[in-house]
C-alpha atoms as a PDB file:
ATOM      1  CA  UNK A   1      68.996  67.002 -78.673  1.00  0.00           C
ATOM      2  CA  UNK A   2      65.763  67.275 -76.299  1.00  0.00           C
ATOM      3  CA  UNK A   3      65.995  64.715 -73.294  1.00  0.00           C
ATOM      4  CA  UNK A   4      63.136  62.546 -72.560  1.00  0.00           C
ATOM      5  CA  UNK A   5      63.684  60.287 -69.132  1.00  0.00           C
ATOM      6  CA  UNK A   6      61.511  57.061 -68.335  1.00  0.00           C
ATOM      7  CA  UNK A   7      60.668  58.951 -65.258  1.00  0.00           C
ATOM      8  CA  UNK A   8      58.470  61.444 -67.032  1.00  0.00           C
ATOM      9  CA  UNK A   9      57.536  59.167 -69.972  1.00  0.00           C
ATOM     10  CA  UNK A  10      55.706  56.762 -66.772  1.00  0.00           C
ATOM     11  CA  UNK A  11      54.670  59.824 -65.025  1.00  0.00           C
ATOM     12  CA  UNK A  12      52.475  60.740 -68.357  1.00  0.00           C
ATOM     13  CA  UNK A  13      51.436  57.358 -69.202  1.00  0.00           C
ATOM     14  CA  UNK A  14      50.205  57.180 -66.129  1.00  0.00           C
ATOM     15  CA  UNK A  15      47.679  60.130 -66.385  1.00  0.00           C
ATOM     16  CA  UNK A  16      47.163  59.364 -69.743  1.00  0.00           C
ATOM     17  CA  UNK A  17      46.271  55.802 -70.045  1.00  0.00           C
ATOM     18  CA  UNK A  18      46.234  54.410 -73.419  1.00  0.00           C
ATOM     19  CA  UNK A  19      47.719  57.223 -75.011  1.00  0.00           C
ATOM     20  CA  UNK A  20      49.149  57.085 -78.239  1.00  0.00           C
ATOM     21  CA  UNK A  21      52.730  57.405 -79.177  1.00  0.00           C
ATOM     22  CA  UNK A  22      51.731  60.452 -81.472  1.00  0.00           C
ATOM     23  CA  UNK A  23      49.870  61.765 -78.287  1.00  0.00           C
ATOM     24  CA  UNK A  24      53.085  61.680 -76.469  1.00  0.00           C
ATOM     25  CA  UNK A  25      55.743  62.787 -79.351  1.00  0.00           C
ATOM     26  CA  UNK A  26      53.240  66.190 -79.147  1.00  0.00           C
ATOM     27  CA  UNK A  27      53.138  66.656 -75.708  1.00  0.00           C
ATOM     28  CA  UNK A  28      56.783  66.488 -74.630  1.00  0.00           C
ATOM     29  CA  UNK A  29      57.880  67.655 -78.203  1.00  0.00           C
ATOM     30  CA  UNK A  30      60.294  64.295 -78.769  1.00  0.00           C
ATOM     31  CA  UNK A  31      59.962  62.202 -81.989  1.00  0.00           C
ATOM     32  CA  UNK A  32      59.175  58.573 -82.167  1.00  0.00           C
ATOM     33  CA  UNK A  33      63.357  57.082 -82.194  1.00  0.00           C
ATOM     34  CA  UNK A  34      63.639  59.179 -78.389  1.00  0.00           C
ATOM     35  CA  UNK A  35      60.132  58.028 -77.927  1.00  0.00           C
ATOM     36  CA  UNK A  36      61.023  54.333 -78.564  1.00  0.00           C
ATOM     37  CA  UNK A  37      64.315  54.370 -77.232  1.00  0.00           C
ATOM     38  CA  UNK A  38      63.029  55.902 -74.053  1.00  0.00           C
ATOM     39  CA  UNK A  39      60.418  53.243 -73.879  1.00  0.00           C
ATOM     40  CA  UNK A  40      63.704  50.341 -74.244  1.00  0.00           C
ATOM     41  CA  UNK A  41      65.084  52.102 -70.893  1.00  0.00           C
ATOM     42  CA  UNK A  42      62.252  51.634 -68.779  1.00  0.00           C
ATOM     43  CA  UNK A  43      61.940  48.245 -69.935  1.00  0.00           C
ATOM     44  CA  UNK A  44      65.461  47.302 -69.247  1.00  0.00           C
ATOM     45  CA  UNK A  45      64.799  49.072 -65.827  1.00  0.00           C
ATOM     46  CA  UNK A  46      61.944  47.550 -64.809  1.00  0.00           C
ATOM     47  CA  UNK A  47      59.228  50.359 -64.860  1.00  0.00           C
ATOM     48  CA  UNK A  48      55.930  49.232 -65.365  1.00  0.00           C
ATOM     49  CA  UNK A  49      55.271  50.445 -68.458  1.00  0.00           C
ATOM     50  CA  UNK A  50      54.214  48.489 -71.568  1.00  0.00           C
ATOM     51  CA  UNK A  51      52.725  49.122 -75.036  1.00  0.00           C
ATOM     52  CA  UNK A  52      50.030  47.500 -77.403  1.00  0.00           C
ATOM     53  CA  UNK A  53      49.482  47.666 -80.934  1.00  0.00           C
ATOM     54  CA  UNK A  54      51.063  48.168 -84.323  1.00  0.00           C
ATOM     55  CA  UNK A  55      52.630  51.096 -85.897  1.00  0.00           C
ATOM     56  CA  UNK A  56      50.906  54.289 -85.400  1.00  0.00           C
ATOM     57  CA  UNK A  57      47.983  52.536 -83.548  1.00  0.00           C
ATOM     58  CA  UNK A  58      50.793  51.680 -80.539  1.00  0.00           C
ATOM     59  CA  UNK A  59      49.210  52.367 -77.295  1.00  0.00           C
ATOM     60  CA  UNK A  60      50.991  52.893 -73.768  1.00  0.00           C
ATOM     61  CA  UNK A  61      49.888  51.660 -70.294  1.00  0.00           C
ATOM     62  CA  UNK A  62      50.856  51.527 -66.833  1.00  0.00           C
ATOM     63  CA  UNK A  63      50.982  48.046 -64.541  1.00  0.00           C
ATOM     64  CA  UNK A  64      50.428  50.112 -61.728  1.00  0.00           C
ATOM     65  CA  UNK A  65      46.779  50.782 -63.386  1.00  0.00           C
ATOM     66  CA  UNK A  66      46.462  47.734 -64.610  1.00  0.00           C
ATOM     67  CA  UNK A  67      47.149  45.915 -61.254  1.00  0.00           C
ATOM     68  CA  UNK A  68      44.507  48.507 -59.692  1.00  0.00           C
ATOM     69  CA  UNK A  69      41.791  47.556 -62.031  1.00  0.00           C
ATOM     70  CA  UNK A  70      42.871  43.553 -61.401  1.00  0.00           C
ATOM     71  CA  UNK A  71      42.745  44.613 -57.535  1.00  0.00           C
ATOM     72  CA  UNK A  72      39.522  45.963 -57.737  1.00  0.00           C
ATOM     73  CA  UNK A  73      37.762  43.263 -59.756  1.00  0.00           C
ATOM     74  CA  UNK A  74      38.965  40.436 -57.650  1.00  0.00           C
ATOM     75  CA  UNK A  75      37.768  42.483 -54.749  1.00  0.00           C
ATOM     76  CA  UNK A  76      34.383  42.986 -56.459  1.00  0.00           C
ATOM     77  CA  UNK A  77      34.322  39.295 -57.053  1.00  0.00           C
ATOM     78  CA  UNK A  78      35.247  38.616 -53.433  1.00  0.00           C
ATOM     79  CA  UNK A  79      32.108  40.932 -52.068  1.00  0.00           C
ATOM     80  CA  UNK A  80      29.727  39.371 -54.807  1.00  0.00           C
ATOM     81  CA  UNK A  81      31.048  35.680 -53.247  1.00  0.00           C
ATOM     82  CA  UNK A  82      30.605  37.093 -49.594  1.00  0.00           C
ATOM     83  CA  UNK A  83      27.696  38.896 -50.198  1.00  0.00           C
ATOM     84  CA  UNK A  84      25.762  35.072 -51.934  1.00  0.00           C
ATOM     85  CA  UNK A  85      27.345  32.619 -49.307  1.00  0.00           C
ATOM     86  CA  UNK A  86      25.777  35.548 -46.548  1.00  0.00           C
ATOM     87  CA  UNK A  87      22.476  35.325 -48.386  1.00  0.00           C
ATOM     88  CA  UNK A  88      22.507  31.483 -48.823  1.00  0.00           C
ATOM     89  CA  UNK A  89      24.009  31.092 -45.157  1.00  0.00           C
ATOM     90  CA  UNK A  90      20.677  33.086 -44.126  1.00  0.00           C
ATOM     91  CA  UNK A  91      18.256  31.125 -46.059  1.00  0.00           C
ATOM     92  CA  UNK A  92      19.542  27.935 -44.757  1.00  0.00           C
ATOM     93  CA  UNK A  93      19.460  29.107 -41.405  1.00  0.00           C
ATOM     94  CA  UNK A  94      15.476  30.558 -41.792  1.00  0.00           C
ATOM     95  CA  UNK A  95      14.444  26.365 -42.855  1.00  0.00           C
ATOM     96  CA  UNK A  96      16.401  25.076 -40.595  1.00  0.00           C
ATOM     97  CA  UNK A  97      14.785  27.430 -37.828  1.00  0.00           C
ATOM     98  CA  UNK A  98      11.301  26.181 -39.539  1.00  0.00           C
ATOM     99  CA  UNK A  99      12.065  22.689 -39.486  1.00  0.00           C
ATOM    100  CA  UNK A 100      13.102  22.485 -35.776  1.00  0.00           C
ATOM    101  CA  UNK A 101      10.220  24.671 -34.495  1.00  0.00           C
ATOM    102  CA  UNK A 102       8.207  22.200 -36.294  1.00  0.00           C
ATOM    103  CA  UNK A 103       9.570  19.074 -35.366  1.00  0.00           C
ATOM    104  CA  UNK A 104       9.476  20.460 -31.783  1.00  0.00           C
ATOM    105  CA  UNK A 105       5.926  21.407 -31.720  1.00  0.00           C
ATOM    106  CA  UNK A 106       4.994  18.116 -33.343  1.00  0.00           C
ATOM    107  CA  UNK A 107       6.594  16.411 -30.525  1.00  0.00           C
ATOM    108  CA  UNK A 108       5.076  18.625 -27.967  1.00  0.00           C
ATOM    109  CA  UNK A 109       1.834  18.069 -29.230  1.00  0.00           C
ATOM    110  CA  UNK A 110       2.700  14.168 -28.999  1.00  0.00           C
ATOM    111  CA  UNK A 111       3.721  14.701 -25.403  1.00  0.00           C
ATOM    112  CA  UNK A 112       0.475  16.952 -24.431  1.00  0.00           C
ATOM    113  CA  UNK A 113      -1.360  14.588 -25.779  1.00  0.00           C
ATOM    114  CA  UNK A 114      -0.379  11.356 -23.801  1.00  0.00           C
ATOM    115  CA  UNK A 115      -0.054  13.934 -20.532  1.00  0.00           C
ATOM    116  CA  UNK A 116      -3.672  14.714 -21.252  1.00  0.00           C
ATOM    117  CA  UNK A 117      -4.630  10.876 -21.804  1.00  0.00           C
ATOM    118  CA  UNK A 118      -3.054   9.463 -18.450  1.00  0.00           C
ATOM    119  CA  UNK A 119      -4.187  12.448 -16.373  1.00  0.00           C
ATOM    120  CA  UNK A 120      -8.250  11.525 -18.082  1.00  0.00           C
ATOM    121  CA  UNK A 121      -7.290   7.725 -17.400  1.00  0.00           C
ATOM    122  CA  UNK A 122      -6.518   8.425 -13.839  1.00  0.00           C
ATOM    123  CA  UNK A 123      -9.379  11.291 -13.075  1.00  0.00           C
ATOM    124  CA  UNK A 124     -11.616   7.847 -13.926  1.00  0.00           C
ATOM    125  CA  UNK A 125     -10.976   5.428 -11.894  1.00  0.00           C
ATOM    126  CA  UNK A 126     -13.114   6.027  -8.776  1.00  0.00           C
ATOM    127  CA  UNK A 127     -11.552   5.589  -5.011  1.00  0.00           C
ATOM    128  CA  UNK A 128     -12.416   2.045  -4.037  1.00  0.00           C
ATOM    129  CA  UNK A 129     -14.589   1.871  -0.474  1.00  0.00           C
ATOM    130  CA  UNK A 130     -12.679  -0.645   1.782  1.00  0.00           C
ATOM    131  CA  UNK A 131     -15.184  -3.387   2.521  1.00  0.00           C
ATOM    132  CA  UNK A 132     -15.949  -5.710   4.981  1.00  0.00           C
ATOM    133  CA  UNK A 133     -15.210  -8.903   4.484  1.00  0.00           C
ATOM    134  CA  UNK A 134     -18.578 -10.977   4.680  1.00  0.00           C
ATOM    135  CA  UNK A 135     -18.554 -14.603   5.863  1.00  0.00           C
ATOM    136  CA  UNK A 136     -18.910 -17.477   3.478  1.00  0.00           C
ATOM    137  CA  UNK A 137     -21.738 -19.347   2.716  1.00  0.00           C
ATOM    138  CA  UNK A 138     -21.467 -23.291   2.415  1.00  0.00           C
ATOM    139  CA  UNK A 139     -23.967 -24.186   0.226  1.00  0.00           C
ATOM    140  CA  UNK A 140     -24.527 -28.072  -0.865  1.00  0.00           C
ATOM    141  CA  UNK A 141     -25.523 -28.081  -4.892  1.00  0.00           C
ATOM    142  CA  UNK A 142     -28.332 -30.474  -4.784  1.00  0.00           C
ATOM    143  CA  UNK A 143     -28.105 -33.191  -7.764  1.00  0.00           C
ATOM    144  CA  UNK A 144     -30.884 -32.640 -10.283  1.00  0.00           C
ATOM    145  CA  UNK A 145     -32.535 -35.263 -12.455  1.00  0.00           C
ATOM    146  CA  UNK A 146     -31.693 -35.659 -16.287  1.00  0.00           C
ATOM    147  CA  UNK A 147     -35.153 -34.314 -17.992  1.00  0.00           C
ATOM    148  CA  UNK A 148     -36.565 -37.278 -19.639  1.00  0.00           C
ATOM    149  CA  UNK A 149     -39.054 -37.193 -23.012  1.00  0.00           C
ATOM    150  CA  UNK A 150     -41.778 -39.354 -22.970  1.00  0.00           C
ATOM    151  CA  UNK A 151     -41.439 -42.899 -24.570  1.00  0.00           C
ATOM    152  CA  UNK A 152     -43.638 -42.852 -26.861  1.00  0.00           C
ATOM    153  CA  UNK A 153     -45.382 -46.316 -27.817  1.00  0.00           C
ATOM    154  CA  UNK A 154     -44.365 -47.651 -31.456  1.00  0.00           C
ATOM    155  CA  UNK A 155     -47.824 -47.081 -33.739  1.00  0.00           C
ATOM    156  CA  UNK A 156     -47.666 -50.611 -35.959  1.00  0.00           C
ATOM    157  CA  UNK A 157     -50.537 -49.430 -37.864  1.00  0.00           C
ATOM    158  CA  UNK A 158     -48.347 -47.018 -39.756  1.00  0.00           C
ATOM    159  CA  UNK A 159     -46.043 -49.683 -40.889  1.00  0.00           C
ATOM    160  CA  UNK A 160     -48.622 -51.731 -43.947  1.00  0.00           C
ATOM    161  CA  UNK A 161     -46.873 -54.640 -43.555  1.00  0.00           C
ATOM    162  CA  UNK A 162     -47.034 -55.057 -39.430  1.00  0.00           C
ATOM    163  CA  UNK A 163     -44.490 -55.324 -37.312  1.00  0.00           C
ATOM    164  CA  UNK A 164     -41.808 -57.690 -39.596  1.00  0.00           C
ATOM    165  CA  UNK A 165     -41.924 -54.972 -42.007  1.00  0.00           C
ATOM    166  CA  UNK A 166     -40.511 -52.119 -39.703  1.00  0.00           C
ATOM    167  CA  UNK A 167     -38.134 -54.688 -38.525  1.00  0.00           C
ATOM    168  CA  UNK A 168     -36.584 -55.642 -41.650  1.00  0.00           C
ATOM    169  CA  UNK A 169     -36.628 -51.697 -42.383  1.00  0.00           C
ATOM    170  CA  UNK A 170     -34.830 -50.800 -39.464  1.00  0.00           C
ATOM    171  CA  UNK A 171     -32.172 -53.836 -40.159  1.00  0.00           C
ATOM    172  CA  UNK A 172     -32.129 -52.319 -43.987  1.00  0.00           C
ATOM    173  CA  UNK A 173     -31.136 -48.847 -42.622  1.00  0.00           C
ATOM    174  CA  UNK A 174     -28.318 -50.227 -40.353  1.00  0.00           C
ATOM    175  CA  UNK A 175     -26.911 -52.148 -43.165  1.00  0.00           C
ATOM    176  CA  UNK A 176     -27.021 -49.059 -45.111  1.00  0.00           C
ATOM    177  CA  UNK A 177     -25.003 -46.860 -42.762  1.00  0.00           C
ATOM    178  CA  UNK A 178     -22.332 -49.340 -42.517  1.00  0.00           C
ATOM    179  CA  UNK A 179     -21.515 -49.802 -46.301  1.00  0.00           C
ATOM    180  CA  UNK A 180     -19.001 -47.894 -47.309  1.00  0.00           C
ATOM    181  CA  UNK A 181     -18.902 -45.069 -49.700  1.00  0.00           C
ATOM    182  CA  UNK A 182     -17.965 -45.300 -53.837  1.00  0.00           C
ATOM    183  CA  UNK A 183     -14.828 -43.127 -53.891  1.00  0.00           C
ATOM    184  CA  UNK A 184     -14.167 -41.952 -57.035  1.00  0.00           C
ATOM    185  CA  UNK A 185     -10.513 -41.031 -58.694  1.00  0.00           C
ATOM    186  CA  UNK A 186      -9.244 -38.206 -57.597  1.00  0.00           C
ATOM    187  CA  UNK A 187      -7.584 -35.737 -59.676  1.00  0.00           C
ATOM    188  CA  UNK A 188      -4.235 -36.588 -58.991  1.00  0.00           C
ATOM    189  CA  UNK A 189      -4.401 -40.384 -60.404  1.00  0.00           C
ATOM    190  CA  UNK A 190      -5.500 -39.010 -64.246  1.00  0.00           C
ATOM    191  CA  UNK A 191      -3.005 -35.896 -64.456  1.00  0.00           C
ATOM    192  CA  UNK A 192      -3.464 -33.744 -67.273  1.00  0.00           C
ATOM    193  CA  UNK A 193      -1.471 -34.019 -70.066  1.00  0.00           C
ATOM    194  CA  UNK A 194       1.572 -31.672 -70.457  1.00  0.00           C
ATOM    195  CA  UNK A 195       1.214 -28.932 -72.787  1.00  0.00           C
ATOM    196  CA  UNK A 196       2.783 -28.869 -76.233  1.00  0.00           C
ATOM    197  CA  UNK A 197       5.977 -27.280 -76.355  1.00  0.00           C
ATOM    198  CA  UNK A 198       6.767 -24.282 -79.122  1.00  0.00           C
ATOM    199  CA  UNK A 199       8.776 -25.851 -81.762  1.00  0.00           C
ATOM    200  CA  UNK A 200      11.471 -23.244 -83.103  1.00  0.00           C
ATOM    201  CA  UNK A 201      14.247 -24.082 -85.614  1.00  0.00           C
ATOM    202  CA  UNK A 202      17.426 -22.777 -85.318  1.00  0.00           C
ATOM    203  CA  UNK A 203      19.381 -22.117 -88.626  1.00  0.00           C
ATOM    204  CA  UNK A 204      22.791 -21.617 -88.681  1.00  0.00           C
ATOM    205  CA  UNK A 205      23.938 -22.103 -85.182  1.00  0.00           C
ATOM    206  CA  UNK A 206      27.527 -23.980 -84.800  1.00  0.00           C
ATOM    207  CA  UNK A 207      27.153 -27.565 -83.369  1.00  0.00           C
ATOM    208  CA  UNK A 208      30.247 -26.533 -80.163  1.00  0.00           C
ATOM    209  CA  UNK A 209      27.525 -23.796 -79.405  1.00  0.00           C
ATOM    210  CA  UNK A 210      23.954 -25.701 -79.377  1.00  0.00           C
ATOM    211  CA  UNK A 211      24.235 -27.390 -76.092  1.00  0.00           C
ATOM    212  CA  UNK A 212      24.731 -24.378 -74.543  1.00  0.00           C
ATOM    213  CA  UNK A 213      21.337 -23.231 -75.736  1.00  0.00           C
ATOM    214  CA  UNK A 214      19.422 -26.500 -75.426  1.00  0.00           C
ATOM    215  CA  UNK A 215      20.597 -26.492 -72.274  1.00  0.00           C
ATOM    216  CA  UNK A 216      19.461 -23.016 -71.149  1.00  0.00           C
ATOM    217  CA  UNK A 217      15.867 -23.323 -72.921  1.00  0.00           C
ATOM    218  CA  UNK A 218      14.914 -27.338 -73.074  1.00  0.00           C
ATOM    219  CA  UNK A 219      12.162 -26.434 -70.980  1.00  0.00           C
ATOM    220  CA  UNK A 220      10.857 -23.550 -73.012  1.00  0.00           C
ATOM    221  CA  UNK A 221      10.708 -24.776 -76.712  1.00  0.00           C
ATOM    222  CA  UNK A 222      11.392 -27.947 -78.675  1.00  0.00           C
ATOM    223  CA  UNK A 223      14.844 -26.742 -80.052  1.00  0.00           C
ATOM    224  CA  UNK A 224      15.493 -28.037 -83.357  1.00  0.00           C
ATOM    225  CA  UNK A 225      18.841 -26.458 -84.308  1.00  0.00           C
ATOM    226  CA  UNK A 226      20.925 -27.233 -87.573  1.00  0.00           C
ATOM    227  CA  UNK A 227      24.370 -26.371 -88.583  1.00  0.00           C
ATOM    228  CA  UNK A 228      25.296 -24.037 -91.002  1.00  0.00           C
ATOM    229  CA  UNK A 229      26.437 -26.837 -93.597  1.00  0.00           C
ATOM    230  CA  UNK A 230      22.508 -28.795 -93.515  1.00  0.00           C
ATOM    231  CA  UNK A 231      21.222 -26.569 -95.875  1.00  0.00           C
ATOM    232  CA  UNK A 232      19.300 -29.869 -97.182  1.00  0.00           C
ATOM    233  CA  UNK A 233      17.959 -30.740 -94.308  1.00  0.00           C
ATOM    234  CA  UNK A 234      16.002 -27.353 -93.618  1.00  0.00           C
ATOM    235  CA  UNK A 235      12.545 -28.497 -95.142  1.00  0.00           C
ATOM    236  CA  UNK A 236      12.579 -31.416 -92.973  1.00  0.00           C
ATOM    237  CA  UNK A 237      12.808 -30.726 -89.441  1.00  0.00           C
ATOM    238  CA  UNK A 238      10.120 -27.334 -90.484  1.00  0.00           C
ATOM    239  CA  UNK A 239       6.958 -27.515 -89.135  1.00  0.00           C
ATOM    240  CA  UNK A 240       3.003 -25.186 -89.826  1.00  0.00           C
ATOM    241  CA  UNK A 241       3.895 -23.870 -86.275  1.00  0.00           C
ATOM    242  CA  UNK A 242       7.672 -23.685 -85.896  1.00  0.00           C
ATOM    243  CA  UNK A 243       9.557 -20.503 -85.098  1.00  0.00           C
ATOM    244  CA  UNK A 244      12.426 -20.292 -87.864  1.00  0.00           C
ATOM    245  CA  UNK A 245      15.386 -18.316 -86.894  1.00  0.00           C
ATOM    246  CA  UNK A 246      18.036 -17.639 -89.330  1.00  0.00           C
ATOM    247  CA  UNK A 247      21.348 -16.127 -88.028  1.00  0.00           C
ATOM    248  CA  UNK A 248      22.717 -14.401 -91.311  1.00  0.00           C
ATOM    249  CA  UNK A 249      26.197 -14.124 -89.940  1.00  0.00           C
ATOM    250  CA  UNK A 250      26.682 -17.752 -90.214  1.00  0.00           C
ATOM    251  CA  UNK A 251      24.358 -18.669 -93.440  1.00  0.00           C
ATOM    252  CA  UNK A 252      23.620 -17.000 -96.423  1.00  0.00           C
ATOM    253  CA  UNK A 253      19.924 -15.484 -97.942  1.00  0.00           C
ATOM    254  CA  UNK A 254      19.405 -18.880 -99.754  1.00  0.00           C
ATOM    255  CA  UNK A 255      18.837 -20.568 -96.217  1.00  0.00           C
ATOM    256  CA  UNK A 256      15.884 -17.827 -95.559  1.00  0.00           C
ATOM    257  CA  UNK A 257      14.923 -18.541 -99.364  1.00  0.00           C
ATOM    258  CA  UNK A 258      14.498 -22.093 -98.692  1.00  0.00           C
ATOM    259  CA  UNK A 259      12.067 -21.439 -95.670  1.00  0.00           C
ATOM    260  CA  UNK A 260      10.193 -19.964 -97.483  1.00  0.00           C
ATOM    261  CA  UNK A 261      10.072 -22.006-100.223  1.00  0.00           C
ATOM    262  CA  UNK A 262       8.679 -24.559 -98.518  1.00  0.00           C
ATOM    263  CA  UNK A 263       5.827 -22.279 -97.075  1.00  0.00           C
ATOM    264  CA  UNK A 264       6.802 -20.989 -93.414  1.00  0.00           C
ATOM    265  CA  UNK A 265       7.802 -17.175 -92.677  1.00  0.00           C
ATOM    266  CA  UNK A 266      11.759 -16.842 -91.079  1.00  0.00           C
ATOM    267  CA  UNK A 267      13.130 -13.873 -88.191  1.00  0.00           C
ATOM    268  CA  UNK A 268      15.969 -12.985 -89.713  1.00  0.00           C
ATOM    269  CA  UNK A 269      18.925 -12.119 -87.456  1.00  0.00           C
ATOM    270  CA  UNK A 270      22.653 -10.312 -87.450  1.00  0.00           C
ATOM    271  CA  UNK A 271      25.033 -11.159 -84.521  1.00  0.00           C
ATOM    272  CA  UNK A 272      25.963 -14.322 -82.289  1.00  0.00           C
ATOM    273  CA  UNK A 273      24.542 -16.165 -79.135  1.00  0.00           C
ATOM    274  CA  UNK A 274      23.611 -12.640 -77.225  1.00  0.00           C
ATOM    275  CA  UNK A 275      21.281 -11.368 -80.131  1.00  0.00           C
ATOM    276  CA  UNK A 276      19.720 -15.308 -80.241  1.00  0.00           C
ATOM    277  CA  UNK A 277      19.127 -15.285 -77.017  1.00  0.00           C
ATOM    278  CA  UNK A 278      16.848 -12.015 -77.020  1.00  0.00           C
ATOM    279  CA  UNK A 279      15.088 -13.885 -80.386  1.00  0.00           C
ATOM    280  CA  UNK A 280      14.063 -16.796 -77.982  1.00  0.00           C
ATOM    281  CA  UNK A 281      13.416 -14.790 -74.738  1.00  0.00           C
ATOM    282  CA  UNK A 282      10.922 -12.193 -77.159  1.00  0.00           C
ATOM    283  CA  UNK A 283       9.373 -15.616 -78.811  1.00  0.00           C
ATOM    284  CA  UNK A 284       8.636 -17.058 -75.217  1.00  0.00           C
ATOM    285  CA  UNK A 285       6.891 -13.368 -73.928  1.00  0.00           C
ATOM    286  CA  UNK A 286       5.055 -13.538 -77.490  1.00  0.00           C
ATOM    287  CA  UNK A 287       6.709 -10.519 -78.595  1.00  0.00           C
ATOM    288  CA  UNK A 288       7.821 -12.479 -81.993  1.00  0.00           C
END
């Protein structure tokens, strides 16, 4: 019986890599049961050898190779890493130059330019000559006389009456200037009349939760809210202007039947207090 050893089966997997098992059977002349059995040894011993596939399409490789090829990617990964972070490191270092030198010469021009407007401000002001003190003149002001017009003499004749006429004009004018002005009412004492208030009804809200939204829009609308159980009281509290929410969840379609029965268009609505709030905010913006 031929002998095949693990020792020459690795040595020609290891040239051959991914050989076939009929590759090997032909080249060291051993059938497949040495071939296999061969194979069990060097697993039980630890040689890196291993096999893939099924049948007759059972291939045979080396670790050794395998761990090469692993080694040489992860090195080929490791100078494509270095050879990105060297490329990036560069670029960041080229703005970073730019910025600086910019920033510096922005600052030197700032600098030049103050340098340039103290040394102008000094180059202008001229040397001032020491002078002699000259003695002090005492002079008196002299008063002056308030200029005077004329007096000129009253002209009767341009009065028709004579001179009780201009009198009793002159007294009229006084009395005039000292009566005292009609004032009138102001603005503030007639105030105008607050505007009308948006009437929306409220259909189907629960009486425990109605406060709560009179409370948070009183000054918005005039709130006329009804509980889901007043069905008959619907056409009463409607009015040609009203707002007439209906929250579905609570009621049924014969409450939005009834509005309009009696005339008036309903906003229909699915949910709680969060989706009636939104109604009334849109209605007060004039969305709705």
């Amino acid at each position: 019986m031929a002998k095949f050893t693990g020792k020459e089966l690795f040595e020609y997997v290891s040239q051959h890599q991914g050989c076939y098992a009929n590759d090997i059977c032909k080249a060291k002349g051993v059938d497949r049961d040495l071939l296999l059995s061969t194979f069990r040894n060097c697993v039980r011993s630890k040689i890196p050898i291993r096999r893939e596939g099924v049948g007759d399409n059972l291939r045979y490789f080396t670790e050794v190779e395998d761990n090469h090829k692993k080694t040489t990617l992860s090195d080929a990964i490791a100078l494509m890493i270095q050879a990105i972070t060297q490329q990036v490191r560069e670029e960041v270092d080229t703005q970073l130059d730019l910025l600086i030198t910019a920033e510096v010469n922005e600052a030197l021009a700032d600098v030049q330019n103050r340098i340039r407007v103290r040394l102008s401000g000094q180059m202008a002001q001229p040397v001032a000559p020491v002078a002699t003190v000259a003695p002090v003149e005492q002079s008196v002001a002299q008063p002056t006389l308030p200029v005077t017009q004329p007096i000129e003499p009253f002209n009767f004749d341009s009065v028709p009456d004579g001179p009780t006429q201009a009198v009793h004009n002159i007294k009229s004018k006084r009395t005039t200037a000292k009566t005292k002005p009609v004032v009138t009412p102001s603005v503030a004492e007639n105030p105008p009349e607050p505007a009308k208030k948006q009437v929306v009804v409220i259909i189907g809200i629960h009486a425990n939760k109605q406060p709560l939204i009179r409370r948070e829009f009183k000054d918005c609308f005039d709130l006329r809210m009804l509980n889901p159980d007043q069905y008959n009281r619907i056409a009463g509290v409607l009015t040609a202007d009203s707002k007439n929410i209906v929250m579905l969840d609570f009621v049924g379609h014969r409450h939005s039947d009834a509005v309009m029965a009696a005339g008036h268009e309903s906003i229909c609505i699915s949910g709680g207090m969060t989706t009636l709030r939104e109604t009334l905010t849109a209605i007060f913006v004039g969305e709705r």
